[in-house]
N, C-alpha and C. Protein backbone atom coordinates (compact mmCIF):
# COMPACT_ATOMS: atom_id res chain seq x y z
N UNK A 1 128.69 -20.23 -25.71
CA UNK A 1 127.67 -21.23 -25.52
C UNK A 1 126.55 -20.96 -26.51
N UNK A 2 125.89 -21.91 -27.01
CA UNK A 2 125.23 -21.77 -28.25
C UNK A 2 123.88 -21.40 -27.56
N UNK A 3 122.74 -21.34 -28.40
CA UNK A 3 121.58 -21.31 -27.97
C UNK A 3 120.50 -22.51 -27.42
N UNK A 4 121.00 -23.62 -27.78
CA UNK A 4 120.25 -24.99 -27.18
C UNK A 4 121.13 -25.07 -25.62
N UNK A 5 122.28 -24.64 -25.69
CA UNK A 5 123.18 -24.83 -24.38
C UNK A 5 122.75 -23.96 -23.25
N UNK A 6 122.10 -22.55 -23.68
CA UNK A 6 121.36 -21.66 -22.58
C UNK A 6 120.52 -22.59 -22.28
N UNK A 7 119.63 -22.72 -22.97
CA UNK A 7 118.18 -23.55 -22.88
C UNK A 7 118.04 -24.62 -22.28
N UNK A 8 119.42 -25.48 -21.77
CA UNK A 8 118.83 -26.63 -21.23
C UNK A 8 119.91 -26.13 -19.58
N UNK A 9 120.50 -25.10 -19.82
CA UNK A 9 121.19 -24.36 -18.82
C UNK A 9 120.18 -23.99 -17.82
N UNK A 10 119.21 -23.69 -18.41
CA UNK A 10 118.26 -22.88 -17.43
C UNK A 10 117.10 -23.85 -16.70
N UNK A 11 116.96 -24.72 -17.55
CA UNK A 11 116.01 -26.05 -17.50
C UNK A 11 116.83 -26.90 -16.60
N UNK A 12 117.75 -26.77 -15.59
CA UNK A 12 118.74 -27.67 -14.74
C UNK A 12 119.44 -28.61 -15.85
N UNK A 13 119.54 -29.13 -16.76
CA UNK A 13 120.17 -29.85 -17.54
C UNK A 13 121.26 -29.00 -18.34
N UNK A 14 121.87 -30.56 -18.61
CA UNK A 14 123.49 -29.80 -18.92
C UNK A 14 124.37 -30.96 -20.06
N UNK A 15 124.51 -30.84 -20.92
CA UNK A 15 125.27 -31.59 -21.77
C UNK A 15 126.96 -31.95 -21.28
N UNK A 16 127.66 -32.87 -21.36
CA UNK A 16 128.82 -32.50 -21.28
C UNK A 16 129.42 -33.56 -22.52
N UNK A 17 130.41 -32.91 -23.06
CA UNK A 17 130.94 -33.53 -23.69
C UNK A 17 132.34 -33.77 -23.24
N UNK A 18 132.41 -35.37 -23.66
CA UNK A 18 133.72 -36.39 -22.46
C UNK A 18 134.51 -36.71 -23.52
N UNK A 19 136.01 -36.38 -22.99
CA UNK A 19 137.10 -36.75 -23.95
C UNK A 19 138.05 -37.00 -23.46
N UNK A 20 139.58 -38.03 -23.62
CA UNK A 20 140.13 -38.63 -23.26
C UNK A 20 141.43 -38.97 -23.95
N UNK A 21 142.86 -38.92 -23.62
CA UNK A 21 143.36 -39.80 -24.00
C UNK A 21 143.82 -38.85 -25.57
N UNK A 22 144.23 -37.80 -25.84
CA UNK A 22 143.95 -37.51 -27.20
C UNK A 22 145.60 -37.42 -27.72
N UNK A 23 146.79 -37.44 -26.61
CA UNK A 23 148.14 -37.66 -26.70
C UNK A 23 148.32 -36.77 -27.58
N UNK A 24 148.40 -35.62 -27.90
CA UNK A 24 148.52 -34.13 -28.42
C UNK A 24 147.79 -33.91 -30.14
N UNK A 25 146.43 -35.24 -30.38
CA UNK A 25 145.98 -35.33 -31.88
C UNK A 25 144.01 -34.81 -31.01
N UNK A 26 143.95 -34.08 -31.61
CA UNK A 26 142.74 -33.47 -31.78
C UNK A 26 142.27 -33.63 -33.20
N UNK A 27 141.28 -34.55 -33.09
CA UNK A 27 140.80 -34.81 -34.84
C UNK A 27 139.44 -34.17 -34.93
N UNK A 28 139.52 -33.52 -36.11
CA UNK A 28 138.40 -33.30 -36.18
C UNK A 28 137.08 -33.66 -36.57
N UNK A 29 137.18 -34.96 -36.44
CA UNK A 29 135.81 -36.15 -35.64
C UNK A 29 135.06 -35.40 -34.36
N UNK A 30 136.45 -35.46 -33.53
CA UNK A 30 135.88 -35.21 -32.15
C UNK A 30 135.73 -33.92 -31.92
N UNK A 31 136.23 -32.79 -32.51
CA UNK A 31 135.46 -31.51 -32.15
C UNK A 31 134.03 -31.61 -33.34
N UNK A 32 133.57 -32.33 -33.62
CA UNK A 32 132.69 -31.75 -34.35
C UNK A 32 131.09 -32.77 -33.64
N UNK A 33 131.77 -33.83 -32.78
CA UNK A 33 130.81 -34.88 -32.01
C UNK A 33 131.15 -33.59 -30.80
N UNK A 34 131.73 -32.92 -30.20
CA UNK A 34 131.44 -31.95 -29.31
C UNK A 34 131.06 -30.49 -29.52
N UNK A 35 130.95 -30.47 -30.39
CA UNK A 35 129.53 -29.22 -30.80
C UNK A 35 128.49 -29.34 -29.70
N UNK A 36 128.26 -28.10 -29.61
CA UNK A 36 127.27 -27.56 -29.10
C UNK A 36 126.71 -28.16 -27.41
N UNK A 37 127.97 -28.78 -27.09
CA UNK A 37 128.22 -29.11 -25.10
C UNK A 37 128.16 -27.75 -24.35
N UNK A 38 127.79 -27.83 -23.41
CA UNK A 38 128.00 -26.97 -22.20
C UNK A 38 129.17 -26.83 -21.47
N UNK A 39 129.86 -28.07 -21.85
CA UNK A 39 130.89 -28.21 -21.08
C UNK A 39 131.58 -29.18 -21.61
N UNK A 40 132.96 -29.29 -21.84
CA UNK A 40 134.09 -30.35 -22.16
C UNK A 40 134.73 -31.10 -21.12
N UNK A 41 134.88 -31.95 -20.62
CA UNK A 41 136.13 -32.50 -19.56
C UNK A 41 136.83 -33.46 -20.53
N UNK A 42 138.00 -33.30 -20.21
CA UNK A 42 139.24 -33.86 -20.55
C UNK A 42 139.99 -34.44 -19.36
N UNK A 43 139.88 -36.24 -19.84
CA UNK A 43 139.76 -37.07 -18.71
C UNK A 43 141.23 -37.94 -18.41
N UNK A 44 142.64 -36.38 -19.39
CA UNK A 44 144.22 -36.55 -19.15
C UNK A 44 144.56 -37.65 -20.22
N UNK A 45 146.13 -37.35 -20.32
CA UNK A 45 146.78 -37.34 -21.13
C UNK A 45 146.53 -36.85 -22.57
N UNK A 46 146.37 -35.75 -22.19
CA UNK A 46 146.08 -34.32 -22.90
C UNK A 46 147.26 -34.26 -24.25
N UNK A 47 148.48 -33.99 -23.74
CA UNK A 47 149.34 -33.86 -24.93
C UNK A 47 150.02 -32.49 -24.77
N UNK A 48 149.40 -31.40 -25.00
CA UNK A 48 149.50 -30.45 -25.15
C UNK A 48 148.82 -29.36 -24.67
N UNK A 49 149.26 -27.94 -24.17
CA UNK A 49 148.28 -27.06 -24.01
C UNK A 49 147.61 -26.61 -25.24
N UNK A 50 148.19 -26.66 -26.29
CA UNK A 50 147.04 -26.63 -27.34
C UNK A 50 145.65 -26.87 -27.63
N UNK A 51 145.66 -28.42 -27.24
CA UNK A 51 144.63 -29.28 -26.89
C UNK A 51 143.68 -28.48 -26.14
N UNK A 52 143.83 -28.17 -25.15
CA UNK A 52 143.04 -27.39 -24.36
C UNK A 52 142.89 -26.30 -24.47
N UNK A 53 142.96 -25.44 -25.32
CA UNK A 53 142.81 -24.27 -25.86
C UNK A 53 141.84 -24.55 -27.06
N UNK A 54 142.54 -25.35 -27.75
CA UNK A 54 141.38 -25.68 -29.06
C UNK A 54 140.00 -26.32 -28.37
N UNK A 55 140.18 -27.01 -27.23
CA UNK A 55 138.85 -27.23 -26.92
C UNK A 55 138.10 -26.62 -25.94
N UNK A 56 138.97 -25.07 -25.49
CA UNK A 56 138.31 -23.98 -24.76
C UNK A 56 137.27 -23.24 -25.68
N UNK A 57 137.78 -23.15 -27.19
CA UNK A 57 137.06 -22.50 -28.17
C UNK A 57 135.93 -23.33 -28.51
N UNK A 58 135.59 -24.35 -28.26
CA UNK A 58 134.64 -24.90 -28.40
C UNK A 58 133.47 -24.85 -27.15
N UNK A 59 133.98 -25.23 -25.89
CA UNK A 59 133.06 -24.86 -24.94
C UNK A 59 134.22 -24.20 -23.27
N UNK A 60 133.44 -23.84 -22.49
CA UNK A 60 134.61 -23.97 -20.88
C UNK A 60 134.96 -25.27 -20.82
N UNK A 61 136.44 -25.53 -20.62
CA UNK A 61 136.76 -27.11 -20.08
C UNK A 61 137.33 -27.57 -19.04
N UNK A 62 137.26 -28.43 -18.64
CA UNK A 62 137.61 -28.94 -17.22
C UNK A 62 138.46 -30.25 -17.22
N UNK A 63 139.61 -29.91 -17.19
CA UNK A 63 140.28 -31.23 -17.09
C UNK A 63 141.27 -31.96 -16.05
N UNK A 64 141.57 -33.00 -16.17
CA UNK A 64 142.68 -33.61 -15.15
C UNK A 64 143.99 -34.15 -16.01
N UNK A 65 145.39 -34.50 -15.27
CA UNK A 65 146.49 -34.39 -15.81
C UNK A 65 146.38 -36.01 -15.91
N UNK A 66 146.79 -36.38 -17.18
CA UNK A 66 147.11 -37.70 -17.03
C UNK A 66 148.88 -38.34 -17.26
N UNK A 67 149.02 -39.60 -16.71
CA UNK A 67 150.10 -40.17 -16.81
C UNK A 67 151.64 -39.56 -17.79
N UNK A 68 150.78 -39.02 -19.25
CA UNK A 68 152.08 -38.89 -20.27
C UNK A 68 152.07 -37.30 -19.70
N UNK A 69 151.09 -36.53 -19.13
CA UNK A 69 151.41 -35.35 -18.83
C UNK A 69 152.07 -34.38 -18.19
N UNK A 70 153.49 -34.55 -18.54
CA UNK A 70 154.78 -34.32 -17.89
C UNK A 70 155.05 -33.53 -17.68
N UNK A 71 155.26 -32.98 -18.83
CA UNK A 71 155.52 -31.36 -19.09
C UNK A 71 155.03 -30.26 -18.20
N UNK A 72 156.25 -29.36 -18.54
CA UNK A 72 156.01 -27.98 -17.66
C UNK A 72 154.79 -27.49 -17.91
N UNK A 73 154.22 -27.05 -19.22
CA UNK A 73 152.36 -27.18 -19.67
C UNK A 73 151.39 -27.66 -18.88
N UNK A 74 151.85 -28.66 -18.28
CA UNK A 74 150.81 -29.46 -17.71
C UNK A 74 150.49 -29.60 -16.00
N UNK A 75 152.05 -28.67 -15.23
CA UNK A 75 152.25 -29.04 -13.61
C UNK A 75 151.01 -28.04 -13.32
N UNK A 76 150.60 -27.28 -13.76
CA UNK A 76 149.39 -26.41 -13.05
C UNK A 76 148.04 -27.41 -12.79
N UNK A 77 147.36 -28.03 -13.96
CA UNK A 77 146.55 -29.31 -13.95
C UNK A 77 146.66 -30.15 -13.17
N UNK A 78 144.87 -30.09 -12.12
CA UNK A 78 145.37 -31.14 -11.06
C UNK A 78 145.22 -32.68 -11.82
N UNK A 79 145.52 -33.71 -10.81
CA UNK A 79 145.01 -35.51 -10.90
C UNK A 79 143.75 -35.36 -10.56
N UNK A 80 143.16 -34.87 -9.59
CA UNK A 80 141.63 -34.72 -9.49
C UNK A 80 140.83 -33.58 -9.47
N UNK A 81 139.46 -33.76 -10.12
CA UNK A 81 138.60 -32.75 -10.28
C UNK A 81 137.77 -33.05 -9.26
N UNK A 82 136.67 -32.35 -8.68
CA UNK A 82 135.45 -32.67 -7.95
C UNK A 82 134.73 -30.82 -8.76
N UNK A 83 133.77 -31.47 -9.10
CA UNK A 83 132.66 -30.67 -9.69
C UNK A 83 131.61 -30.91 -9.84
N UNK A 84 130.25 -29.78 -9.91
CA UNK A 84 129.00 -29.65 -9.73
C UNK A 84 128.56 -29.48 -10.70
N UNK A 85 127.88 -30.34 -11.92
CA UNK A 85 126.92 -29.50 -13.11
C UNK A 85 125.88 -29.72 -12.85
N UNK A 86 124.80 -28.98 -13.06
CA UNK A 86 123.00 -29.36 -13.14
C UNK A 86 123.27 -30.17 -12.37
N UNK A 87 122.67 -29.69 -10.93
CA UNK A 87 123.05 -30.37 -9.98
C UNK A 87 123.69 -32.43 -9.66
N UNK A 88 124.27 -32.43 -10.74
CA UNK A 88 125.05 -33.97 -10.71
C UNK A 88 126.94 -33.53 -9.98
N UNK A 89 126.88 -34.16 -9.08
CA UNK A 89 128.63 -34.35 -8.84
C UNK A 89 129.10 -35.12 -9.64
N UNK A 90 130.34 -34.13 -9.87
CA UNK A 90 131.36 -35.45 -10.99
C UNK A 90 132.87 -35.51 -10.37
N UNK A 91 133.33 -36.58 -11.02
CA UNK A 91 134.79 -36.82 -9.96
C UNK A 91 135.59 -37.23 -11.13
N UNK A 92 136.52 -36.54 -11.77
CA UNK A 92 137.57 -36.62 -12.51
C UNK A 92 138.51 -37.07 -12.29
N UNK A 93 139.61 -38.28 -12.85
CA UNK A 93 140.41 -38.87 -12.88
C UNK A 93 141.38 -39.46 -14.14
N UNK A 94 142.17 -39.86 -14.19
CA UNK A 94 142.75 -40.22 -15.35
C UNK A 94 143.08 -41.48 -15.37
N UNK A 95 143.08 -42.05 -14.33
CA UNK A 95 142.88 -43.91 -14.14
C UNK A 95 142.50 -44.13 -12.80
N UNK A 96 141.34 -45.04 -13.20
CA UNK A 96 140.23 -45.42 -12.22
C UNK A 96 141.00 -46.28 -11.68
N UNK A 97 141.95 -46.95 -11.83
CA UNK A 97 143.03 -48.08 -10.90
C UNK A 97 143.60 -47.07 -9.52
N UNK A 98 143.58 -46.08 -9.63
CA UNK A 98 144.07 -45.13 -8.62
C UNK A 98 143.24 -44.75 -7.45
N UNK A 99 141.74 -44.99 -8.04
CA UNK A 99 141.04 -44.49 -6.89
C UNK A 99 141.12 -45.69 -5.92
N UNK A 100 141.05 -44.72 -4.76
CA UNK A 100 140.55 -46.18 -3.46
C UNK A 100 139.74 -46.05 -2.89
N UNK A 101 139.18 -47.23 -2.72
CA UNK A 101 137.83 -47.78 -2.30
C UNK A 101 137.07 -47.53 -3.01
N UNK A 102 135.64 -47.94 -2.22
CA UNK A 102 134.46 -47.70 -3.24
C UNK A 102 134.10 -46.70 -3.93
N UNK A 103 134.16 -46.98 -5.40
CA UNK A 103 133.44 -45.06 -5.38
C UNK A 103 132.41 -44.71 -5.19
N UNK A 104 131.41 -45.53 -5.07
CA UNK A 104 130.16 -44.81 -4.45
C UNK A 104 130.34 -44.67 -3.06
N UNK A 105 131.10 -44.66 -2.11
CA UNK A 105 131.93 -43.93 -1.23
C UNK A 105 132.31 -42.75 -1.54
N UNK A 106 132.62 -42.29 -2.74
CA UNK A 106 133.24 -40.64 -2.65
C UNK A 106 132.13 -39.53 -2.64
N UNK A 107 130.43 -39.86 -2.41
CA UNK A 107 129.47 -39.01 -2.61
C UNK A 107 129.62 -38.05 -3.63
N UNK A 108 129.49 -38.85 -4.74
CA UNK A 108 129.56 -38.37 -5.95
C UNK A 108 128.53 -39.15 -6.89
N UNK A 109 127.99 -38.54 -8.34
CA UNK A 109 126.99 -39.36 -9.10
C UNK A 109 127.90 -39.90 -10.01
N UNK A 110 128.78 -39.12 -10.96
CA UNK A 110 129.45 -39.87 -11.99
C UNK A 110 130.99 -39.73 -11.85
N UNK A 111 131.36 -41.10 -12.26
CA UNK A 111 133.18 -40.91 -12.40
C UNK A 111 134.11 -41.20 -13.45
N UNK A 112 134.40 -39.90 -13.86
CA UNK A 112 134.84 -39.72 -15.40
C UNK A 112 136.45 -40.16 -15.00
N UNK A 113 136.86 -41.25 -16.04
CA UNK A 113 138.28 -41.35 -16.28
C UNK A 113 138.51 -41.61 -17.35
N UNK A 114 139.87 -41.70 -17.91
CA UNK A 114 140.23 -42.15 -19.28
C UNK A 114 141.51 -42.87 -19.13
N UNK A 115 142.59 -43.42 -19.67
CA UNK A 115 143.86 -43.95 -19.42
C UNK A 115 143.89 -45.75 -20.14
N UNK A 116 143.13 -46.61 -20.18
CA UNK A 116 142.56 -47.77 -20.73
C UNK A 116 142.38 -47.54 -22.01
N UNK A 117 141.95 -46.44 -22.38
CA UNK A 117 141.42 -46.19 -24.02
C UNK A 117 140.33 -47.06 -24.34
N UNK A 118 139.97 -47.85 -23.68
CA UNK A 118 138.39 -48.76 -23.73
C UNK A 118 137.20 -48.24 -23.23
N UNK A 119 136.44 -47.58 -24.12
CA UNK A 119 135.63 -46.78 -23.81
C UNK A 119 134.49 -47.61 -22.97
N UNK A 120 133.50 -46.92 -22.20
CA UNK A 120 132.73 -47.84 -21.45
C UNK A 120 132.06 -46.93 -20.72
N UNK A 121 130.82 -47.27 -20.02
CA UNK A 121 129.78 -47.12 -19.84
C UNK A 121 129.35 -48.08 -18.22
N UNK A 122 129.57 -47.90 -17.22
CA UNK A 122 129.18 -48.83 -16.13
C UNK A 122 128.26 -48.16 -14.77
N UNK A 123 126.93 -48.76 -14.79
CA UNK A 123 126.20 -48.33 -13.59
C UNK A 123 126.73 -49.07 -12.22
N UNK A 124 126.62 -48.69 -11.05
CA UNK A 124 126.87 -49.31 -10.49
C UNK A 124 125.89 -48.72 -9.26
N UNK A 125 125.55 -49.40 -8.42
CA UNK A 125 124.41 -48.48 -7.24
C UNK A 125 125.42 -46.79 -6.73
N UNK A 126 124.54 -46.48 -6.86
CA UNK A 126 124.38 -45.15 -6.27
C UNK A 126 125.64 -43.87 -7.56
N UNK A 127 126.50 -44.68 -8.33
CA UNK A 127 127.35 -43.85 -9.18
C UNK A 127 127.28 -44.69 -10.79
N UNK A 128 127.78 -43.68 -11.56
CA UNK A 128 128.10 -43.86 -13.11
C UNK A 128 129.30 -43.65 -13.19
N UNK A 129 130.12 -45.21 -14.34
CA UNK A 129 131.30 -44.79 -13.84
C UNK A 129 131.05 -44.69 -15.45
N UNK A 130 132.37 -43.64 -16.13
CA UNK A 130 132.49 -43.43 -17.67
C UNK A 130 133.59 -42.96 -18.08
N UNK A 131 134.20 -44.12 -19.11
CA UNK A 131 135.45 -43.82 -19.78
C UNK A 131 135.00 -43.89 -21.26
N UNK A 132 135.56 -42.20 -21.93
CA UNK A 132 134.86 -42.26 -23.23
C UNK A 132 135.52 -43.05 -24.41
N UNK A 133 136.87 -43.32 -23.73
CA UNK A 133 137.68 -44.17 -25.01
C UNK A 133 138.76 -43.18 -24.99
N UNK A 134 139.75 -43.29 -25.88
CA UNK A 134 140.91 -42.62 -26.44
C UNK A 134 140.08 -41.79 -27.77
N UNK A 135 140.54 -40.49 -27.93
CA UNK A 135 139.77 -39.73 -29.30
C UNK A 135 141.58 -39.69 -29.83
N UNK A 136 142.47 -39.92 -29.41
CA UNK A 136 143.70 -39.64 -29.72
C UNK A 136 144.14 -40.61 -30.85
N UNK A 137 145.75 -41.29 -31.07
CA UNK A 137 146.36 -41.88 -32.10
C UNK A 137 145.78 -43.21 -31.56
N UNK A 138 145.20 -43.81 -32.66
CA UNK A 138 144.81 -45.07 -32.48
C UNK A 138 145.50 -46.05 -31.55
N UNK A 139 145.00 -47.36 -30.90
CA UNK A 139 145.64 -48.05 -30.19
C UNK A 139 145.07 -49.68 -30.31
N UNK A 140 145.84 -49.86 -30.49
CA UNK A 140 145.76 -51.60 -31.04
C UNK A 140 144.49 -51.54 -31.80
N UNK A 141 143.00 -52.43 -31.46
CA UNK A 141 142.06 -52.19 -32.74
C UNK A 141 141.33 -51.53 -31.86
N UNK A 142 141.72 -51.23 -30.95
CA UNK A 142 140.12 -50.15 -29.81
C UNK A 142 139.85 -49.41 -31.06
N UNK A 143 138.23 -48.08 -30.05
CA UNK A 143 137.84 -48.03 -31.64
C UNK A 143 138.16 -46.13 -31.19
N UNK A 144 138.22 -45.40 -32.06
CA UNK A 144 138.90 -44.01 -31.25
C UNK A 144 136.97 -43.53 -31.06
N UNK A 145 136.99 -42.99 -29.56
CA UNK A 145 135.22 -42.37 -29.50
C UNK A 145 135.76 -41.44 -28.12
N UNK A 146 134.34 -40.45 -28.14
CA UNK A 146 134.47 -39.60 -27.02
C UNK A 146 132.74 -39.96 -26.11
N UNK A 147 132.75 -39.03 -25.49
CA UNK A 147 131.07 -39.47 -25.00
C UNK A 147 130.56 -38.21 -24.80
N UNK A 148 129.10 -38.70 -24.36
CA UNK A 148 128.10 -37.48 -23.87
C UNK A 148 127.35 -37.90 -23.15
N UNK A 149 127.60 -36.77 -22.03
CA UNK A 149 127.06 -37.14 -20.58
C UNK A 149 125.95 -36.04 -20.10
N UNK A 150 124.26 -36.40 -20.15
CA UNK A 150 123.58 -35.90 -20.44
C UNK A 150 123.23 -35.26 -18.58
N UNK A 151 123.21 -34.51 -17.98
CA UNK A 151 122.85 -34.41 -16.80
C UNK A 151 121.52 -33.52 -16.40
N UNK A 152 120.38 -34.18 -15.31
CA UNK A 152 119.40 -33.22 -15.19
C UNK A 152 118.67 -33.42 -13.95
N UNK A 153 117.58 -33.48 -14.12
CA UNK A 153 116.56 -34.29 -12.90
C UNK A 153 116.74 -35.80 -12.74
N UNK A 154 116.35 -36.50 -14.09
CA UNK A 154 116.37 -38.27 -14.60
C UNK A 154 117.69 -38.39 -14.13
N UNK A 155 118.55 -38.20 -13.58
CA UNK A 155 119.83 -38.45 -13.68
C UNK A 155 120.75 -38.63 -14.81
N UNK A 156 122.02 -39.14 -14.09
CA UNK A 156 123.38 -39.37 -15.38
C UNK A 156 122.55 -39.95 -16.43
N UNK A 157 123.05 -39.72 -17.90
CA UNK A 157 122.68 -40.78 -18.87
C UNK A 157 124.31 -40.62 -19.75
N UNK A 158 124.51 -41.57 -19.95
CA UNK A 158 125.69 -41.55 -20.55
C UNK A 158 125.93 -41.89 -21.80
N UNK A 159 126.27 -41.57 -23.20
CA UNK A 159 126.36 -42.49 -24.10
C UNK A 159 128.04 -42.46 -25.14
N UNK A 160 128.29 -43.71 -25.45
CA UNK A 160 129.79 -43.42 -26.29
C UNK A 160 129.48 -42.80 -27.89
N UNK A 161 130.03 -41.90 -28.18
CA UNK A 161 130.21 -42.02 -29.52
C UNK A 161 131.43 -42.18 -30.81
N UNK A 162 131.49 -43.52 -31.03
CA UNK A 162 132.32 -43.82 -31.83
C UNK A 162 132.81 -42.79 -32.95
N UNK A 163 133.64 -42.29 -33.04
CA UNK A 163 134.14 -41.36 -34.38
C UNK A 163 134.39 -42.48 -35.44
N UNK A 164 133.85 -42.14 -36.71
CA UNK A 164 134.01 -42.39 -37.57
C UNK A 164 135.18 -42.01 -38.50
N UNK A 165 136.61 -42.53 -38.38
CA UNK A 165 137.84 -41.60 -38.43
C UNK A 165 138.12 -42.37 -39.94
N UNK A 166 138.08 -41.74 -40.95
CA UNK A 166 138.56 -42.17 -42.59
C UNK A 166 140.11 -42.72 -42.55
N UNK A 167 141.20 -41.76 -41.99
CA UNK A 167 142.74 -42.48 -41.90
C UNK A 167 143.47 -41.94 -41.00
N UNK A 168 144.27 -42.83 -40.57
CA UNK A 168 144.74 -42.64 -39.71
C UNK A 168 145.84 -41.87 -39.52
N UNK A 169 146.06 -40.54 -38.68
CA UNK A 169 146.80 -39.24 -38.55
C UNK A 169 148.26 -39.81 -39.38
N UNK A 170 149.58 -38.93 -39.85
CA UNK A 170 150.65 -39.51 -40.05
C UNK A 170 151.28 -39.57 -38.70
N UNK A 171 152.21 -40.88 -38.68
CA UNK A 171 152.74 -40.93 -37.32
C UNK A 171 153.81 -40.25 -37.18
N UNK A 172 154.54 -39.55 -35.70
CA UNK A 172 155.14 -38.52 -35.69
C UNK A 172 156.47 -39.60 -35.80
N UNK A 173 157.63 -39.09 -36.14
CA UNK A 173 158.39 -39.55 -36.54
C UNK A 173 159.21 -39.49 -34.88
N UNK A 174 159.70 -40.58 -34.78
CA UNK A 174 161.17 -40.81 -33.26
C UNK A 174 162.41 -40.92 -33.69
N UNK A 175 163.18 -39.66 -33.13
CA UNK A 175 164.44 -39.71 -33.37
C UNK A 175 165.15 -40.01 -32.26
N UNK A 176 165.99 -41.22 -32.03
CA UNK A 176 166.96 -41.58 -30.96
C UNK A 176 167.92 -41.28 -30.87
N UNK A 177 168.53 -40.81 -31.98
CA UNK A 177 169.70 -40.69 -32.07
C UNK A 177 170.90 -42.56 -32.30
N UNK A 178 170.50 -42.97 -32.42
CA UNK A 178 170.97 -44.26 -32.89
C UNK A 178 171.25 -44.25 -34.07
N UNK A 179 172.40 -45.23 -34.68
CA UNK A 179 172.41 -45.43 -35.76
C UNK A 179 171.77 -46.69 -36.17
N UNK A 180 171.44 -47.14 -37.40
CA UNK A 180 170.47 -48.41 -37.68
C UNK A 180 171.34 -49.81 -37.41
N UNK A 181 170.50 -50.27 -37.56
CA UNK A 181 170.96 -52.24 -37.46
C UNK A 181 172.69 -52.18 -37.96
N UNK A 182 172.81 -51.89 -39.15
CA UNK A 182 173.85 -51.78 -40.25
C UNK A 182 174.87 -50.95 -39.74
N UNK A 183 175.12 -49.64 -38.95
CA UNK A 183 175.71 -48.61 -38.81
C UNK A 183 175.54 -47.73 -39.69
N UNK A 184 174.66 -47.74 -40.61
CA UNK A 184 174.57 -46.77 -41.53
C UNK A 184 174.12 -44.88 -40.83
N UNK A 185 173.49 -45.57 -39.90
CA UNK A 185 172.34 -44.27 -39.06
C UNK A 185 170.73 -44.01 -39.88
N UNK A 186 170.90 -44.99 -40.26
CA UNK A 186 169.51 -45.40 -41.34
C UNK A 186 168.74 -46.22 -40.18
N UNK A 187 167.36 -45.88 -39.71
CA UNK A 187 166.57 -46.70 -38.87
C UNK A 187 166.39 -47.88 -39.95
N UNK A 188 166.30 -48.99 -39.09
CA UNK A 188 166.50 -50.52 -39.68
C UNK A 188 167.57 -51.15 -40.48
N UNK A 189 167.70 -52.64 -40.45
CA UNK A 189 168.63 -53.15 -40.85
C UNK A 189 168.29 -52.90 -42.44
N UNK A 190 169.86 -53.61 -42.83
CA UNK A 190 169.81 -53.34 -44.87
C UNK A 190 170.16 -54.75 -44.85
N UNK A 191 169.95 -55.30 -45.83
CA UNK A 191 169.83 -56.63 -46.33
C UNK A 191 171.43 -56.49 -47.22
N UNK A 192 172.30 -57.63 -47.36
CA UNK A 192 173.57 -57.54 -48.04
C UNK A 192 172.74 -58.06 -49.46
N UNK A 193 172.88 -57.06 -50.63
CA UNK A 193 172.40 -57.44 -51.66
C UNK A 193 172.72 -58.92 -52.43
């Protein structure tokens, strides 16, 4: 933990930095918009234990398992968190379609999910709900961002931050085992010259 991170540690306030959705691509956009947090949550479909290791070295993290998180890596990771920072409750999830009922019913202040990849920002009486976006492989034109979730006395403050990503990762290649259109075993058809 850095030295601004003691400092607002001790002052009841607490940074967290919110991430989501990263399907085993950690760019380094988003570790560098999570500098100097108190804390990381990872709001599932993680990818990898990697992922969470690379972003243990950055701060302690706290995460939940999402949907693609299948793997043997991943059965230890619960679906829900319930946690205390600077005195704010937070309630971790990986799709807010899952919770039931109200959530300002669950006596909680903020409710972190991810799974939509549409990052967002919503007050609602008595809770904050916050999805930071997908930081992972792009998805249709959403825009890839993580957030920061400021916690203290004033309450939640939440804000997105768009990564500014130059190009886009190479895509991992799928092998089916199929052969192509043609029978060649060439993915896609061949045109008869």
């Amino acid at each position: 933990m850095q030295r601004g991170a003691r400092k607002r540690e001790a002052s009841g306030k607490a940074v967290i930095g919110v991430i989501a959705d990263t399907h085993g691509l950690l760019r380094p956009e988003a570790v560098a918009a999570l500098a100097s947090v108190d804390l990381i949550v990872h709001a599932g479909d993680i990818g990898s234990a990697a992922i969470l290791a690379e972003l243990g070295a950055i701060a302690p993290t706290v995460a939940v398992r999402g949907n693609n998180d299948r793997d043997a890596w991943a059965a230890s990771i619960p679906e829900i968190v319930t946690t205390e920072v600077a005195g704010s409750r937070l309630y971790l999830i990986h799709d807010l379609k899952m919770l039931a009922g109200d959530p300002a019913d669950l006596g909680v202040d903020v409710i972190i999910s991810g799974h939509s990849h549409r990052p967002s920002v919503e007050r609602r009486p008595g809770v904050l709900l916050l999805n930071p976006g997908s930081a992972g492989p792009r998805r249709f034109s959403l825009p890839i961002a993580v957030a920061r979730l400021t916690l203290g006395p004033a309450g939640p403050r939440a804000e997105i931050v768009e990564l500014a990503v130059t190009a886009s990762p190479p895509r991992r290649a799928r092998v089916t085992g199929r052969p192509g259109l043609d029978g060649t075993g060439v993915g896609g058809a061949v045109s008869p010259p």
